[in-house]
PDB file of N, CA and C in Angstrom:
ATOM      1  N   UNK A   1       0.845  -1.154   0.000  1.00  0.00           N
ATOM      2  CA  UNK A   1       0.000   0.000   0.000  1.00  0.00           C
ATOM      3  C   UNK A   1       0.895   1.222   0.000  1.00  0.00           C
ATOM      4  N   UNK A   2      -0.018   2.224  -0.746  1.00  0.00           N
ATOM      5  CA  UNK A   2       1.171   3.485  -0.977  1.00  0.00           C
ATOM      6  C   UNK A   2       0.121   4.366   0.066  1.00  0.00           C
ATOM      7  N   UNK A   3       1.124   5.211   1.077  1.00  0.00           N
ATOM      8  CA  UNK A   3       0.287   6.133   1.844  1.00  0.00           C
ATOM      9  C   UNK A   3       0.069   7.237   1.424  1.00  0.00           C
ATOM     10  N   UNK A   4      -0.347   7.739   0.908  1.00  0.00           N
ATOM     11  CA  UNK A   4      -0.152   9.631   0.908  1.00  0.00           C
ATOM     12  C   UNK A   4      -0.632  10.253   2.350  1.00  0.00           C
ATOM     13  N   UNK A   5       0.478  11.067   2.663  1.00  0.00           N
ATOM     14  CA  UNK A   5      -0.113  11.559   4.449  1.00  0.00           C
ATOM     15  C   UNK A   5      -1.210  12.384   4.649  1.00  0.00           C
ATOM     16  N   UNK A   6      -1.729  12.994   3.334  1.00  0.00           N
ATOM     17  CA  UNK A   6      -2.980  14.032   3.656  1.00  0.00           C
ATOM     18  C   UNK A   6      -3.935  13.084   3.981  1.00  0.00           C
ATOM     19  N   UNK A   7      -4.021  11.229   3.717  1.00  0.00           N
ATOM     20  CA  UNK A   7      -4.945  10.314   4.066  1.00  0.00           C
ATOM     21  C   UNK A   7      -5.064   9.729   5.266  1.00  0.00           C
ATOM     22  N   UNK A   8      -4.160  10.200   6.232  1.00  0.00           N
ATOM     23  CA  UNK A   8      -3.551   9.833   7.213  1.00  0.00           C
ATOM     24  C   UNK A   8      -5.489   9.853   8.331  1.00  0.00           C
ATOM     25  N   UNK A   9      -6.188  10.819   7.505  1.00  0.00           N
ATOM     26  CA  UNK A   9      -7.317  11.013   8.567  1.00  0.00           C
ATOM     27  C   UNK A   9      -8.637  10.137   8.139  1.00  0.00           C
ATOM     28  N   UNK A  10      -8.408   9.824   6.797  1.00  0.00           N
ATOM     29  CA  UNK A  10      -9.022   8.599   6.400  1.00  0.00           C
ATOM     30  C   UNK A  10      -8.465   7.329   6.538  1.00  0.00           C
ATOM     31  N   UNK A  11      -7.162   6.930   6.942  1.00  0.00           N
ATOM     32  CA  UNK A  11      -6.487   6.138   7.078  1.00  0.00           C
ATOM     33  C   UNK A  11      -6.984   4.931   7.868  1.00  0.00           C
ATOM     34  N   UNK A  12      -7.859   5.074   9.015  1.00  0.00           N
ATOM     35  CA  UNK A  12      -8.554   4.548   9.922  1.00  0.00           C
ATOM     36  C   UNK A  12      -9.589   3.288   9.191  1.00  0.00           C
ATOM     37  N   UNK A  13     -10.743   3.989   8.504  1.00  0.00           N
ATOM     38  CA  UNK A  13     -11.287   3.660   7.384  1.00  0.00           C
ATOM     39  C   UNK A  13     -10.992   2.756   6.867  1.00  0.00           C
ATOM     40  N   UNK A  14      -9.570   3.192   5.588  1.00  0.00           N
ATOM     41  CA  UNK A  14      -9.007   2.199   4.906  1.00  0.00           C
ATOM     42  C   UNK A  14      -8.672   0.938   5.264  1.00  0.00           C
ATOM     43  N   UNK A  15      -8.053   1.462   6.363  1.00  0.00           N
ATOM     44  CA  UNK A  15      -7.216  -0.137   7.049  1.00  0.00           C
ATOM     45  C   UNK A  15      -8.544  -0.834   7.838  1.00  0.00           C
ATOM     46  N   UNK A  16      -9.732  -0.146   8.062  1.00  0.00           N
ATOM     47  CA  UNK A  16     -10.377  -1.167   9.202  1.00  0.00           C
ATOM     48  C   UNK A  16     -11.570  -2.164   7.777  1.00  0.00           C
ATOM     49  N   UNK A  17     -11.783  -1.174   6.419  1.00  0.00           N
ATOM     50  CA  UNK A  17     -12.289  -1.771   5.696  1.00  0.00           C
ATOM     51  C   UNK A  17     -11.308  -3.012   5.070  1.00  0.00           C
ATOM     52  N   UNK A  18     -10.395  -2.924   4.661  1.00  0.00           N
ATOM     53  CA  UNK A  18      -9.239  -4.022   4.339  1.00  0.00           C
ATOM     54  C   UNK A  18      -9.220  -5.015   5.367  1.00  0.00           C
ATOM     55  N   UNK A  19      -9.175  -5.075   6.580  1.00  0.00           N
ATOM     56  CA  UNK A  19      -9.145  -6.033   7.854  1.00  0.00           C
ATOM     57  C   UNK A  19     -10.539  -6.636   7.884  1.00  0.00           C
ATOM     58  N   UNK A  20     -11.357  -5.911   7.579  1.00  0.00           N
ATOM     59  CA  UNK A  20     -12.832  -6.985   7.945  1.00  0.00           C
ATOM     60  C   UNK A  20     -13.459  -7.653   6.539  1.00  0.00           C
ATOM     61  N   UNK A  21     -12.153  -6.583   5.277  1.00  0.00           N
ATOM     62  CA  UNK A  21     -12.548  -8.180   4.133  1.00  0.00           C
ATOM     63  C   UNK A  21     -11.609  -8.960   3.871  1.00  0.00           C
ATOM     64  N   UNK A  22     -10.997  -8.709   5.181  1.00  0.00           N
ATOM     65  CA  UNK A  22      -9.873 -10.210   5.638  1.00  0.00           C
ATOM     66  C   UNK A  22      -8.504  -9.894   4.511  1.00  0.00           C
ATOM     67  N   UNK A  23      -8.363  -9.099   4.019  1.00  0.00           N
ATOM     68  CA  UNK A  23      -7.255  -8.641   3.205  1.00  0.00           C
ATOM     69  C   UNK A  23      -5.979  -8.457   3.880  1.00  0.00           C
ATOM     70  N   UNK A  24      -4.864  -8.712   3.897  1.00  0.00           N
ATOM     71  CA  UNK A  24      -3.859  -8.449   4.178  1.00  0.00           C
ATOM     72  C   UNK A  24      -2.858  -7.443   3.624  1.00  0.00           C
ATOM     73  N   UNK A  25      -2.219  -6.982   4.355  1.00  0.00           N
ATOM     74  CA  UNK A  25      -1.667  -5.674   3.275  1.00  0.00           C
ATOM     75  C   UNK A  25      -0.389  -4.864   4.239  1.00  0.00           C
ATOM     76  N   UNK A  26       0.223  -4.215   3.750  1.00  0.00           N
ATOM     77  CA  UNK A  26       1.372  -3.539   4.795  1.00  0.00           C
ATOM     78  C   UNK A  26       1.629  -2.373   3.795  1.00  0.00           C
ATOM     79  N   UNK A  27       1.987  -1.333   4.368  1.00  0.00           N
ATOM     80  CA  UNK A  27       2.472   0.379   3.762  1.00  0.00           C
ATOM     81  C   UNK A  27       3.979   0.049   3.372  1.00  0.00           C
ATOM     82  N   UNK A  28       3.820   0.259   2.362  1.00  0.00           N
ATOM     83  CA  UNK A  28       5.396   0.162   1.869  1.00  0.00           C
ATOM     84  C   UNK A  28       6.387   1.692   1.854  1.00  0.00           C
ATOM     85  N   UNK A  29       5.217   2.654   1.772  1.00  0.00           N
ATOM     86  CA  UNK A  29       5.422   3.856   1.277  1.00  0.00           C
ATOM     87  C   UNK A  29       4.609   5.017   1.796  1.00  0.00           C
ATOM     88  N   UNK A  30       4.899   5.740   2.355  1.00  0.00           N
ATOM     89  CA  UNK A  30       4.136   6.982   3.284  1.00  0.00           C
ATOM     90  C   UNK A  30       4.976   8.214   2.710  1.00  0.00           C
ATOM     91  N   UNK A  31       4.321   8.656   2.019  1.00  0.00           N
ATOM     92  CA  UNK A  31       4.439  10.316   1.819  1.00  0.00           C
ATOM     93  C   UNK A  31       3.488  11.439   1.431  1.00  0.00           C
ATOM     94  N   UNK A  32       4.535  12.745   1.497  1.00  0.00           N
ATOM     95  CA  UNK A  32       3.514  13.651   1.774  1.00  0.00           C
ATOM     96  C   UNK A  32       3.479  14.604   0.467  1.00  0.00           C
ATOM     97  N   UNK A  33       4.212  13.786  -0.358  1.00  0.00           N
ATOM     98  CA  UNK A  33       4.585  14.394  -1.816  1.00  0.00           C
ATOM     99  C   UNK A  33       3.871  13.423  -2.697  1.00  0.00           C
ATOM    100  N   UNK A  34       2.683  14.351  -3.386  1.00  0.00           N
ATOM    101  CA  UNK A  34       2.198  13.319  -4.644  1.00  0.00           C
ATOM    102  C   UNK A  34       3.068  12.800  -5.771  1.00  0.00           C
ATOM    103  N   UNK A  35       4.035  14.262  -5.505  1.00  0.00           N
ATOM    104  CA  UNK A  35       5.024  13.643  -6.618  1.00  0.00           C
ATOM    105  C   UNK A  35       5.695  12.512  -6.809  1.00  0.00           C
ATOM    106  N   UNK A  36       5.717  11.720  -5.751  1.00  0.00           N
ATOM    107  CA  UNK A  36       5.878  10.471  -5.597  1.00  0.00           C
ATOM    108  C   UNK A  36       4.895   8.892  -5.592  1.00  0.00           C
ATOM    109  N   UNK A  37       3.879   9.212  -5.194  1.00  0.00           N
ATOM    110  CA  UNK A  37       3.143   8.497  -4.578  1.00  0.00           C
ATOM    111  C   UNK A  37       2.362   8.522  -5.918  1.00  0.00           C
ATOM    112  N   UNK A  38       2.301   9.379  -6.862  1.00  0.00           N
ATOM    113  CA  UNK A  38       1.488   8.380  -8.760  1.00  0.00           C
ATOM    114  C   UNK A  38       2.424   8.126  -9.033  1.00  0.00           C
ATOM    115  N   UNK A  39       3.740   8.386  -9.241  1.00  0.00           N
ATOM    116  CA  UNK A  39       4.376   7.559 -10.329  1.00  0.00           C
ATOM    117  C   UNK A  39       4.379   5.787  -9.481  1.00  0.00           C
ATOM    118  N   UNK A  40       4.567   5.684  -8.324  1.00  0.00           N
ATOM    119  CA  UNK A  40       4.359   4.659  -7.780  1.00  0.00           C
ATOM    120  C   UNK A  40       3.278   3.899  -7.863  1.00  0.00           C
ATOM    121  N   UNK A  41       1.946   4.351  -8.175  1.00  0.00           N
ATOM    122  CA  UNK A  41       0.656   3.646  -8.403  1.00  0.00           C
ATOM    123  C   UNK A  41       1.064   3.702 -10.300  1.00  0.00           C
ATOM    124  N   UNK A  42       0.941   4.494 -10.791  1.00  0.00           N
ATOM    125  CA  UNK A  42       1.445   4.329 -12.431  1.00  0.00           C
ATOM    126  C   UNK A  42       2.200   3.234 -12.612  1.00  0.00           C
ATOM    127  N   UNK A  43       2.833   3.219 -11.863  1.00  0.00           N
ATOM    128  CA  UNK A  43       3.990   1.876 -12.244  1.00  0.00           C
ATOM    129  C   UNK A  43       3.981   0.669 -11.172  1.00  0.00           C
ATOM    130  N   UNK A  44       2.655   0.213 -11.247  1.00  0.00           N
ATOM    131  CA  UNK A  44       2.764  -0.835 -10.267  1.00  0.00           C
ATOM    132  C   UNK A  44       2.705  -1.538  -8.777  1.00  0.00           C
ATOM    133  N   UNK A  45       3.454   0.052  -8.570  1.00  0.00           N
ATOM    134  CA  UNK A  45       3.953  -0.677  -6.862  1.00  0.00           C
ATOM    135  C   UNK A  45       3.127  -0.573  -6.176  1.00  0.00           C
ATOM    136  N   UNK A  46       2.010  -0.359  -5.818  1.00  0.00           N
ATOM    137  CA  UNK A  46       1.455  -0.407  -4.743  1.00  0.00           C
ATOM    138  C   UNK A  46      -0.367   0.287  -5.056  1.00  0.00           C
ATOM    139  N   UNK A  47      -0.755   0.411  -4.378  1.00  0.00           N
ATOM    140  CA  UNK A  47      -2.408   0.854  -4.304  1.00  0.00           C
ATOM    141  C   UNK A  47      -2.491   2.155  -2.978  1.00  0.00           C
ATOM    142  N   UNK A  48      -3.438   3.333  -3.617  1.00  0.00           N
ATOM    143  CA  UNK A  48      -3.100   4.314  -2.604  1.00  0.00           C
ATOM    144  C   UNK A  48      -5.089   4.810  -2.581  1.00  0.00           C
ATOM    145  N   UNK A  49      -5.058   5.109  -2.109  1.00  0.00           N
ATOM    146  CA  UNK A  49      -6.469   6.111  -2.009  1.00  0.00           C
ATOM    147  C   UNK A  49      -6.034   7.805  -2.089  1.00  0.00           C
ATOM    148  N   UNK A  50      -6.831   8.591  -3.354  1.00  0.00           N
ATOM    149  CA  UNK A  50      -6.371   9.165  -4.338  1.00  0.00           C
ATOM    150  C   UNK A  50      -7.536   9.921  -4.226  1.00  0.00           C
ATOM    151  N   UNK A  51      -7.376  11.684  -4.018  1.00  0.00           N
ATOM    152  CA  UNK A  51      -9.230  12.247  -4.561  1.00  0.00           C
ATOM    153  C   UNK A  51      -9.074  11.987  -6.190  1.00  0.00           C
ATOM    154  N   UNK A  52     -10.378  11.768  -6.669  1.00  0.00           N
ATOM    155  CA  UNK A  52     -10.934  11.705  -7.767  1.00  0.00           C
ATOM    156  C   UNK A  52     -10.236  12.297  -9.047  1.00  0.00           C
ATOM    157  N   UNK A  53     -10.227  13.482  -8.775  1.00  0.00           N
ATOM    158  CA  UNK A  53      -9.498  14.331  -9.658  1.00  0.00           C
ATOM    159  C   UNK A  53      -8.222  14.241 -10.420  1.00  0.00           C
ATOM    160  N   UNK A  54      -7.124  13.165  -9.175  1.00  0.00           N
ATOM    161  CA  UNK A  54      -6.425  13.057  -9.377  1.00  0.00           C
ATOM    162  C   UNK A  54      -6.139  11.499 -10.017  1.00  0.00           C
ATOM    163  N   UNK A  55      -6.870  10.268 -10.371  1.00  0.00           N
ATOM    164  CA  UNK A  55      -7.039   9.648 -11.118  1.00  0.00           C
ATOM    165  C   UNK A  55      -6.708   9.641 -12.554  1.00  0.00           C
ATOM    166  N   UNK A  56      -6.124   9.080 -12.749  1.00  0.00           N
ATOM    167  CA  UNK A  56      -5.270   8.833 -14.511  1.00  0.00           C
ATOM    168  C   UNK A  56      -5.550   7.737 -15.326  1.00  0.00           C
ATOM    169  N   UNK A  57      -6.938   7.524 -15.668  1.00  0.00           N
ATOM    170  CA  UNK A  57      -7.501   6.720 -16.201  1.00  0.00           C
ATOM    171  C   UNK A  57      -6.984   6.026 -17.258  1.00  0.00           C
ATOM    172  N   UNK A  58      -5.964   6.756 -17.775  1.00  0.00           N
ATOM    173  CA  UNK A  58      -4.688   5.899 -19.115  1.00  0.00           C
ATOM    174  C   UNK A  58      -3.706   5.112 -18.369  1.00  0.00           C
ATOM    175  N   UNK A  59      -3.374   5.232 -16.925  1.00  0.00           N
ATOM    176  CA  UNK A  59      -2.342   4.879 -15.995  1.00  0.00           C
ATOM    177  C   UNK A  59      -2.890   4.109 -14.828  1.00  0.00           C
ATOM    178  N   UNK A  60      -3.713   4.367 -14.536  1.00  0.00           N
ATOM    179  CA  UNK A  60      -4.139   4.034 -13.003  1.00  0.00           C
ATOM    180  C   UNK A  60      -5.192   3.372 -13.367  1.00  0.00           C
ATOM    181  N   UNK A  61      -5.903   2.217 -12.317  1.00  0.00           N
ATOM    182  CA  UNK A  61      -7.631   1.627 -12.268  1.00  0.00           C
ATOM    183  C   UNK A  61      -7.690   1.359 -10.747  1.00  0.00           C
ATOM    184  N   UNK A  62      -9.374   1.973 -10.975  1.00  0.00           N
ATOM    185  CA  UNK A  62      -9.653   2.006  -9.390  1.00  0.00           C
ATOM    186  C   UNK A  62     -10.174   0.420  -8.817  1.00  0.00           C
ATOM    187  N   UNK A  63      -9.969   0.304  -8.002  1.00  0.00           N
ATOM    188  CA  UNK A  63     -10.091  -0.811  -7.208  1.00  0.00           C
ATOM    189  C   UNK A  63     -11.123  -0.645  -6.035  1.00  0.00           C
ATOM    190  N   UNK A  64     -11.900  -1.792  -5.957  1.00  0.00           N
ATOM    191  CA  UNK A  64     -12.709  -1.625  -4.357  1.00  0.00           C
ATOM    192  C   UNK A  64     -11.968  -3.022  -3.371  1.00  0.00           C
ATOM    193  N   UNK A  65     -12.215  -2.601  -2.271  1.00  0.00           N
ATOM    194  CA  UNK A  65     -11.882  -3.657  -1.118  1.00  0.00           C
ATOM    195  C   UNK A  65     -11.316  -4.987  -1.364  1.00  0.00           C
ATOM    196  N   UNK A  66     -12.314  -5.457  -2.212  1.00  0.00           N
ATOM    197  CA  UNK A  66     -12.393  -6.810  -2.799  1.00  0.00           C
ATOM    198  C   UNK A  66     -11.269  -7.267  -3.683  1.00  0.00           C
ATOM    199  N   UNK A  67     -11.164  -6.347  -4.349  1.00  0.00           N
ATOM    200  CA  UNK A  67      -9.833  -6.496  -5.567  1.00  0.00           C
ATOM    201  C   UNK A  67      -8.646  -6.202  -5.104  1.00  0.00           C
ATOM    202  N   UNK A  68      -8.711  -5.119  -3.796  1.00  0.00           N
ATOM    203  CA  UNK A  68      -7.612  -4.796  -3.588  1.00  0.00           C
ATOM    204  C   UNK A  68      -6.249  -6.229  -2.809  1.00  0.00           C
ATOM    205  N   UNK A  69      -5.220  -5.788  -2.789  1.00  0.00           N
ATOM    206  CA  UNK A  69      -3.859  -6.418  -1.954  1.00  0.00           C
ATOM    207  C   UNK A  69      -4.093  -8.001  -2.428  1.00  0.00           C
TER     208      UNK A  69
END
């Protein structure tokens, strides 16, 4: 999982929805720079929770619970 820290207050959320659909998962990556944290979902490494806007529909696909880790 890729963190971005502005999610840090939804963070709660994320991780308690991932745990009760029994998903396993660990933060590989916590930052507070987007500039980092798409090219990292662009290329693979990891899954982040992202506002909308910032979605790259040629690069990125959204995922729910289920699909995710």
């Amino acid at each position: 999982m890729l963190l971005f820290a502005v999610n840090l207050v939804h963070g709660d959320a994320m991780f308690d929805a991932l745990i009760e659909a029994g998903k396993e998962f660990r933060i590989a990556v916590t930052s507070s720079n987007l500039g980092a944290i798409i090219p990292a979902v662009e290329g693979g490494l990891g899954v982040a929770m992202l506002p909308a806007e910032l979605i790259r529909h040629d690069s990125m696909r959204l995922v729910n619970v289920a699909q995710a880790v």
